[in-house]
C-alpha atoms as a PDB file:
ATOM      1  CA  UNK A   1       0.000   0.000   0.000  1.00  0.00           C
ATOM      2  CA  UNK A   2       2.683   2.494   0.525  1.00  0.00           C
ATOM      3  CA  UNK A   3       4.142   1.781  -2.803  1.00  0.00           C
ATOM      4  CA  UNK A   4       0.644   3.620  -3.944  1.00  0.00           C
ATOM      5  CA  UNK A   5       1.157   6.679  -1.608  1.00  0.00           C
ATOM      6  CA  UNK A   6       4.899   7.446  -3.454  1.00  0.00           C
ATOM      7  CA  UNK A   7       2.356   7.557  -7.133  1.00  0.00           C
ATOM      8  CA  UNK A   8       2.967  10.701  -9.208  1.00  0.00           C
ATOM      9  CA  UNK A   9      -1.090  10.934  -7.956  1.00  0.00           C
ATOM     10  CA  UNK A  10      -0.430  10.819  -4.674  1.00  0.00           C
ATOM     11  CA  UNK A  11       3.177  12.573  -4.905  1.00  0.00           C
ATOM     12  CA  UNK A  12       1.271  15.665  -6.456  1.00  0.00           C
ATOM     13  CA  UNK A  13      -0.859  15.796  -3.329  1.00  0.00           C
ATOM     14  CA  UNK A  14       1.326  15.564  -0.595  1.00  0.00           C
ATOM     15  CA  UNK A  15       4.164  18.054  -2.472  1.00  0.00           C
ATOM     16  CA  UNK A  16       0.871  20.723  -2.107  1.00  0.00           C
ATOM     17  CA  UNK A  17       0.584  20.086   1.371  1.00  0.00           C
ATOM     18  CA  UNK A  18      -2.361  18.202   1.161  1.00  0.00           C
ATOM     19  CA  UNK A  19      -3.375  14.656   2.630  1.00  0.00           C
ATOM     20  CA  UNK A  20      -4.612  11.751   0.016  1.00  0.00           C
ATOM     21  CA  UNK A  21      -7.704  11.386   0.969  1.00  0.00           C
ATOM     22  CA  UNK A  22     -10.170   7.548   1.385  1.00  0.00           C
ATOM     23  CA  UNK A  23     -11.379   7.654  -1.812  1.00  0.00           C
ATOM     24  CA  UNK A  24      -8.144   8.603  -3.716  1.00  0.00           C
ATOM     25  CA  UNK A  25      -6.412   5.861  -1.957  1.00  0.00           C
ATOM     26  CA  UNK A  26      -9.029   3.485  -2.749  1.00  0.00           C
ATOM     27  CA  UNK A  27      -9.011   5.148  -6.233  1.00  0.00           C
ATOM     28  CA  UNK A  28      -5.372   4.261  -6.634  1.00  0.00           C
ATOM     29  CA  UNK A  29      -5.730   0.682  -5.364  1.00  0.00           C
ATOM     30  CA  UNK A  30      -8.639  -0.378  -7.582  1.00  0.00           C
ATOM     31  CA  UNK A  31      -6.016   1.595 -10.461  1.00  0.00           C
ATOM     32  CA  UNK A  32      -3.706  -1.240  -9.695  1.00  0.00           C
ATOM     33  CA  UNK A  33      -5.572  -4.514  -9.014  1.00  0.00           C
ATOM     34  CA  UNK A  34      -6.660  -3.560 -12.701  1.00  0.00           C
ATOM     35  CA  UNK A  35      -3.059  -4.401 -14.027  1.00  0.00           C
ATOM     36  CA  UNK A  36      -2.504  -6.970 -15.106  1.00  0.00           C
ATOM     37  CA  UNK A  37       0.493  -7.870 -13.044  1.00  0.00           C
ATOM     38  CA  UNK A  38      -2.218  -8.408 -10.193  1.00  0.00           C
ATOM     39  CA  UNK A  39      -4.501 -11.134 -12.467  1.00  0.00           C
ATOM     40  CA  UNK A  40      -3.550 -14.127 -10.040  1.00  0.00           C
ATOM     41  CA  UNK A  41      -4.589 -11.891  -6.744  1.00  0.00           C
ATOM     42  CA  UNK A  42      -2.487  -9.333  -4.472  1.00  0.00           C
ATOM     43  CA  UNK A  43      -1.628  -9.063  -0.924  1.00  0.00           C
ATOM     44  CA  UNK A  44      -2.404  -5.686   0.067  1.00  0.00           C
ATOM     45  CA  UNK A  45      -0.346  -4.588   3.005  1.00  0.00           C
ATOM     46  CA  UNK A  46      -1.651  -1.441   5.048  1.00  0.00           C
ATOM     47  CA  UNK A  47      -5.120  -1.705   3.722  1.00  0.00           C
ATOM     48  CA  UNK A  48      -7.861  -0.684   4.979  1.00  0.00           C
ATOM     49  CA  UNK A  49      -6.651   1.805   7.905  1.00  0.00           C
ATOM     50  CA  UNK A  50      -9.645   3.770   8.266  1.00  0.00           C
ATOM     51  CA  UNK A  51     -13.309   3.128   9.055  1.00  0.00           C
ATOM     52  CA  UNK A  52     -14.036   4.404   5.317  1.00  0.00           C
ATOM     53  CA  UNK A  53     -11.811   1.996   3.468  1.00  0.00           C
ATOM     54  CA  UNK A  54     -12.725  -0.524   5.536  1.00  0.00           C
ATOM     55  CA  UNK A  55     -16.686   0.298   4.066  1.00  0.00           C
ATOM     56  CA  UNK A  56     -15.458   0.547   0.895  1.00  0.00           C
ATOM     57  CA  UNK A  57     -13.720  -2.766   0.824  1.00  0.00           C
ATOM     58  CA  UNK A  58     -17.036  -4.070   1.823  1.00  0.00           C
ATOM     59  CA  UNK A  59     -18.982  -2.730  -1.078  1.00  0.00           C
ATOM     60  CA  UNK A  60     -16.591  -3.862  -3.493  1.00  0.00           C
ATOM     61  CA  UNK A  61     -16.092  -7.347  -1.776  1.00  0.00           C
ATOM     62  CA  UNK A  62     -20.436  -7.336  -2.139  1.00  0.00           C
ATOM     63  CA  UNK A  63     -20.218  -5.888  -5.784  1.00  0.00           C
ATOM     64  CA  UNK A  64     -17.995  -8.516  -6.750  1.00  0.00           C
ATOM     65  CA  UNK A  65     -19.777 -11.787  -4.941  1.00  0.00           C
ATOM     66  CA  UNK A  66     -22.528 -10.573  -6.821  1.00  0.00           C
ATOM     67  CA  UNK A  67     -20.950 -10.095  -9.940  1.00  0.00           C
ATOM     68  CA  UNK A  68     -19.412 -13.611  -9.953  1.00  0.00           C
ATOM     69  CA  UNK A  69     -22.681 -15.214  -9.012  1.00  0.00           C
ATOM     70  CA  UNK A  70     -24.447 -13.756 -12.155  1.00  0.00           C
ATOM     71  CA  UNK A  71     -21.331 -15.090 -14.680  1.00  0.00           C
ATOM     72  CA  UNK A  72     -19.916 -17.870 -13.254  1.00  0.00           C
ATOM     73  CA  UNK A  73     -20.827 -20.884 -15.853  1.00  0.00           C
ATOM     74  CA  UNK A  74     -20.746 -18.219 -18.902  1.00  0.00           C
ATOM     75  CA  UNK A  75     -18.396 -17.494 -21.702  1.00  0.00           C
ATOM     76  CA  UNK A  76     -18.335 -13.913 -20.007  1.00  0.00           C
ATOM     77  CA  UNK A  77     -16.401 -15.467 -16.645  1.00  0.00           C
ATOM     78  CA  UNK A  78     -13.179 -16.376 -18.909  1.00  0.00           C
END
């Protein structure tokens, strides 16, 4: 996780004094569980940290159950 807060994106932030904030963090994470270095899973060290990620994590971890549920079996699931 604190390979994400050294980003150019977060970089640009913190040089302007400011703090990155839940959803930029998050922002950046989902950025790079896209790549596709990360296919075959990732251990995310440092994350969540705060109540919000910690919500946000949930949502996705929901979105994604549900999305797998309504593929699984089809051409669409790889």
């Amino acid at each position: 996780m604190s390979s994400l807060l050294t980003s150019p994106a977060a970089k640009k932030i913190i040089d302007e004094g400011g703090l990155v904030s839940d959803m930029e963090v998050f922002g950046m994470l989902l950025d790079e569980l896209m790549q596709p270095s990360q296919l075959n899973g990732a251990l995310v060290d440092g994350f969540p940290r705060t109540v919000a990620q910690v919500k946000m994590l949930k949502i996705l971890d929901s979105r994604m159950r549900e999305l797998n549920r309504k593929w699984d079996g089809t051409a669409m699931a790889g």
